[in-house]
Protein backbone atom coordinates (compact mmCIF):
# COMPACT_ATOMS: atom_id res chain seq x y z
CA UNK A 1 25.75 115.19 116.82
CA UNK A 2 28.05 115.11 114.12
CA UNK A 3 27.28 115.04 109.91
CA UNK A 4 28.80 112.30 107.77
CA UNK A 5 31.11 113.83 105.73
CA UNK A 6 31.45 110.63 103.56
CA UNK A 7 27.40 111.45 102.53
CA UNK A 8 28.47 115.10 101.77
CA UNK A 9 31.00 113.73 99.48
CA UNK A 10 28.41 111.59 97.55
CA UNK A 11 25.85 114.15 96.73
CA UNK A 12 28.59 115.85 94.57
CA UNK A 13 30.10 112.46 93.03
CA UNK A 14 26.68 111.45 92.17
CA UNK A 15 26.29 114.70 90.03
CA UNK A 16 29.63 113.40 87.58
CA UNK A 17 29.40 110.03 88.18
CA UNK A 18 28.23 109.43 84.59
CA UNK A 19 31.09 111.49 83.10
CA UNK A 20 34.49 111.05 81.46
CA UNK A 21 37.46 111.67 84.16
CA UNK A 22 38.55 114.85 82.02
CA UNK A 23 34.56 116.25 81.64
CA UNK A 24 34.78 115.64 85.84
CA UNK A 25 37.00 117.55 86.11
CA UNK A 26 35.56 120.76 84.41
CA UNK A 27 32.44 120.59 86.35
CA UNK A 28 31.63 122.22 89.47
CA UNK A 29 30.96 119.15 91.72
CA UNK A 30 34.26 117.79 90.70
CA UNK A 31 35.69 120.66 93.41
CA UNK A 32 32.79 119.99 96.19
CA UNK A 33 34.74 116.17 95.95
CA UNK A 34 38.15 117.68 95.76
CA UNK A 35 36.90 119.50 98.71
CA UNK A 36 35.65 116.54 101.31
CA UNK A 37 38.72 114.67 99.84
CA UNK A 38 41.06 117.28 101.00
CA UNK A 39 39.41 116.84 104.23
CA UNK A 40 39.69 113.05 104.86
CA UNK A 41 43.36 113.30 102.97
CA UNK A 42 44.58 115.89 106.14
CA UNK A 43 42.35 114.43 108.98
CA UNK A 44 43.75 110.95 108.03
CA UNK A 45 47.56 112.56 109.37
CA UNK A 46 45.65 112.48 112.58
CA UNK A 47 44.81 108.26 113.20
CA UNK A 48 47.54 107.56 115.23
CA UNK A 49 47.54 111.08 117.92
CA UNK A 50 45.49 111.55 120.85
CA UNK A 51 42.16 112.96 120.94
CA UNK A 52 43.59 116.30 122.37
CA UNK A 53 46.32 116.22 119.73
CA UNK A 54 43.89 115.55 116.73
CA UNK A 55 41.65 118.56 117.90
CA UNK A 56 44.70 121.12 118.11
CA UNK A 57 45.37 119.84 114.90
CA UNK A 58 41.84 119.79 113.25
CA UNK A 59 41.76 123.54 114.50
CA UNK A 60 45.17 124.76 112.72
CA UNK A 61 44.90 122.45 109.96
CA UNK A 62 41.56 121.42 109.11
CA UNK A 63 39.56 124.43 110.13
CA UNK A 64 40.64 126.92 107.46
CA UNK A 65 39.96 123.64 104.27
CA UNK A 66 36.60 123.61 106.14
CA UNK A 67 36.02 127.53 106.12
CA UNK A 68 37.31 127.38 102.50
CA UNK A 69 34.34 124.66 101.47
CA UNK A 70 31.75 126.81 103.09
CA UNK A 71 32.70 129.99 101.52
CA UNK A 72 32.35 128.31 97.71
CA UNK A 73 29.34 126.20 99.29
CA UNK A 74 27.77 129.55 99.79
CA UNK A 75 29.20 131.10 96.31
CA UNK A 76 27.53 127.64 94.52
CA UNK A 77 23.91 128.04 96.35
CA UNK A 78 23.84 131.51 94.40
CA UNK A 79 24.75 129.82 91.08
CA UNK A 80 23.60 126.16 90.76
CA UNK A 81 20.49 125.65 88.93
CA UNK A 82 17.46 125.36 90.97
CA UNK A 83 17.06 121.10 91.95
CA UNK A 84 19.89 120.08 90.01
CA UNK A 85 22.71 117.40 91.21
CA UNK A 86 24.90 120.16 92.22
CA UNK A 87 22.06 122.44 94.04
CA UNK A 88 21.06 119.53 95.86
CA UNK A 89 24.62 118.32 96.86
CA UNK A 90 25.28 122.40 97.97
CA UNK A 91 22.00 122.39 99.92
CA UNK A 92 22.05 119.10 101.61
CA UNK A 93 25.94 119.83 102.93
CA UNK A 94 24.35 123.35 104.37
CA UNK A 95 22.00 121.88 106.14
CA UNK A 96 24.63 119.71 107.65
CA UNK A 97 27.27 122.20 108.11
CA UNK A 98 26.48 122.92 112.13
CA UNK A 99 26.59 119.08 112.17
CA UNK A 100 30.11 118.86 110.12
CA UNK A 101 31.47 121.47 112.15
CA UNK A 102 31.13 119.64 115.24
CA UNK A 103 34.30 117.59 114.40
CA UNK A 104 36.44 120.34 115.55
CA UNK A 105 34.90 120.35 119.07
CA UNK A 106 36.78 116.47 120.15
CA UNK A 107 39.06 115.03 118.86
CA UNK A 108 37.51 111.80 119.55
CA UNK A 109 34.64 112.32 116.64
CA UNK A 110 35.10 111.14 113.49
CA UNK A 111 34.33 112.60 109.85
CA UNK A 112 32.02 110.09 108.83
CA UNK A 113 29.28 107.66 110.81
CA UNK A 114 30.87 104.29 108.40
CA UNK A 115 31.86 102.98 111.64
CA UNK A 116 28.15 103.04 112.46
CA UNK A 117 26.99 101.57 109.38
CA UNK A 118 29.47 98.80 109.47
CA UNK A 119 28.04 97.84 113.33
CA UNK A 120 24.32 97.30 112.20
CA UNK A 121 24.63 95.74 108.65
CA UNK A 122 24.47 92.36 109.82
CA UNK A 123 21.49 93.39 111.55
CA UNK A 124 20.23 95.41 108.08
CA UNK A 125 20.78 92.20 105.83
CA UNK A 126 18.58 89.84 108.15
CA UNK A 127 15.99 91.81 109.30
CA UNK A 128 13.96 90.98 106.52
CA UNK A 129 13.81 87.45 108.25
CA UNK A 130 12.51 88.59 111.65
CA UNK A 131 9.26 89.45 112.20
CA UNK A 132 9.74 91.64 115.62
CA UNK A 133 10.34 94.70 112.79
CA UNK A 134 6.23 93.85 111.42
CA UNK A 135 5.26 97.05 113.96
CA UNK A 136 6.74 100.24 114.88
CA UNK A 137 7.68 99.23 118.54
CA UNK A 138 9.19 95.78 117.02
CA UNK A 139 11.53 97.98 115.13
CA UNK A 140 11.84 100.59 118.17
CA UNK A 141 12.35 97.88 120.63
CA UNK A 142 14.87 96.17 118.27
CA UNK A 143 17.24 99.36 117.41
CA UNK A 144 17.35 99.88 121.06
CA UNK A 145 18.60 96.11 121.81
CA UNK A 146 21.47 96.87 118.36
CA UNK A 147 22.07 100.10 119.59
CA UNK A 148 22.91 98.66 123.69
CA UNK A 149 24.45 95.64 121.78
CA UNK A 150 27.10 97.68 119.53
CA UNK A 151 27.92 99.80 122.29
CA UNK A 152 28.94 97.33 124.25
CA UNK A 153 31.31 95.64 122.19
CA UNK A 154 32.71 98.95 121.48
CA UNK A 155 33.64 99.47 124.87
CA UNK A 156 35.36 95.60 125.83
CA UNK A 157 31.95 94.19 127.27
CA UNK A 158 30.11 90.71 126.83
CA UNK A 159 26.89 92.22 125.38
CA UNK A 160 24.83 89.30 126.86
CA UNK A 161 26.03 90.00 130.58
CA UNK A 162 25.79 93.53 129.71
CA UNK A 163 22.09 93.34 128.97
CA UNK A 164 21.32 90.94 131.86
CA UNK A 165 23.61 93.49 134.23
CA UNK A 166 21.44 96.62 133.08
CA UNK A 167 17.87 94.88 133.25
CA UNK A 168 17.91 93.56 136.68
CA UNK A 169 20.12 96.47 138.41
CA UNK A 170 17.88 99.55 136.50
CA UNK A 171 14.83 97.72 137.57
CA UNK A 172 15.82 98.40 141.26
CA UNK A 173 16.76 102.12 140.35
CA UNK A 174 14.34 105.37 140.74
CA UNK A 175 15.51 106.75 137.27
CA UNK A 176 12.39 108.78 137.51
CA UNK A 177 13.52 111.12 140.70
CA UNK A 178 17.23 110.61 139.97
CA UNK A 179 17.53 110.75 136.67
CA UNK A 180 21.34 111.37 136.66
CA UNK A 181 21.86 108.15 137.93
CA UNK A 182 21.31 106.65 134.53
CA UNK A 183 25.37 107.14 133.95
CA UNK A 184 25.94 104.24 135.61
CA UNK A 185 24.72 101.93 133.44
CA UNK A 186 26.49 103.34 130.74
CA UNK A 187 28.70 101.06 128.56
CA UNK A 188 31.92 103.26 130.16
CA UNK A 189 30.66 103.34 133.42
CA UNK A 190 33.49 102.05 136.01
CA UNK A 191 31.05 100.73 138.08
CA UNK A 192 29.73 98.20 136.41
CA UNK A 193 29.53 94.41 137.40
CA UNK A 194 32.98 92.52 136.77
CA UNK A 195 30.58 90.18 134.62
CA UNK A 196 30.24 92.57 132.05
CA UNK A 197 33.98 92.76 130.96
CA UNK A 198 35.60 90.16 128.75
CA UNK A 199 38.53 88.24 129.69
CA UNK A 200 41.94 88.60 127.47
């Protein structure tokens, strides 16, 4: 699980948003920005290297900017005033910090879960119009279907034979005494039907 740096960075622009550019930058939560935009400015270097590159990197480059944030994260708990803009931005990216952190693990994870929130906004601006999201299992059984639907396309499948693949093969599967064999229905699996893959 990784935090969204990109939310961590709007806690503290919400807090000047209403200001002049010079009475930003005399504030406190002007730095907490200057902070996650140091961030994306030195992980952006990174686009074009391998996942094993970017996390050698992330851990000489990145790691100390991140230590840096946490240490005046920590000095700006002790000093914001109590539910203010700034207290809450401070808190909230506390809480996340374990989450945040996890970026320096793999290389493959990203800074911010946009990526994410680009994949199910179609689904966001029309599910006013569907009625399966009336009940709590509507909009259970729904995210699941976006969820298997996204990932698919993210990994060079047909989501439709995807779907079809999955329901008819982990029907005839005892998931429930072999648990483990769940990873083979998994969007990367290399075992899955030919079907499943589109065609260049």
């Amino acid at each position: 699980m990784v935090g969204c740096l990109a939310h961590v960075k709007r806690g503290f622009a919400d807090a000047i948003k209403s200001l002049s550019k010079d009475e930003q930058k005399r504030t406190a939560s002007y730095e907490g920005v200057q902070f996650c935009d140091a961030i994306f400015h030195i992980d952006k270097k990174f686009n074009d290297y391998t996942p094993a590159e970017r996390k050698q990197k992330r851990l000489t480059l990145l790691k100390p900017v991140m230590a840096a944030f946490y240490d005046w994260l920590i000095g700006m708990q002790a000093n914001a005033l109590p539910k203010s803009y700034l207290s809450n931005a401070v808190n909230y990216t506390l809480n996340q910090w374990t989450y945040l952190e996890n970026v320096l693990l793999d290389g493959r994870l990203e800074l911010t879960n946009n990526r994410a929130e680009r994949s199910i906004r179609p689904f966001t601006i029309g599910r006013k119009n569907w009625v399966m999201h009336n009940t709590p299992e509507g909009a259970t059984a729904s995210a699941m279907i976006y969820s298997l639907t996204e990932s698919a396309k993210s990994n060079q499948l047909k989501p439709y034979n995807y779907l079809v693949y999955i329901l008819k093969e982990m029907s005839n599967t005892d998931l429930v005494n072999h648990p483990e064999l769940i990873d083979q229905f998994l969007p990367w699996s290399k075992t899955l039907s030919s079907d499943c893959y589109k065609t260049n």
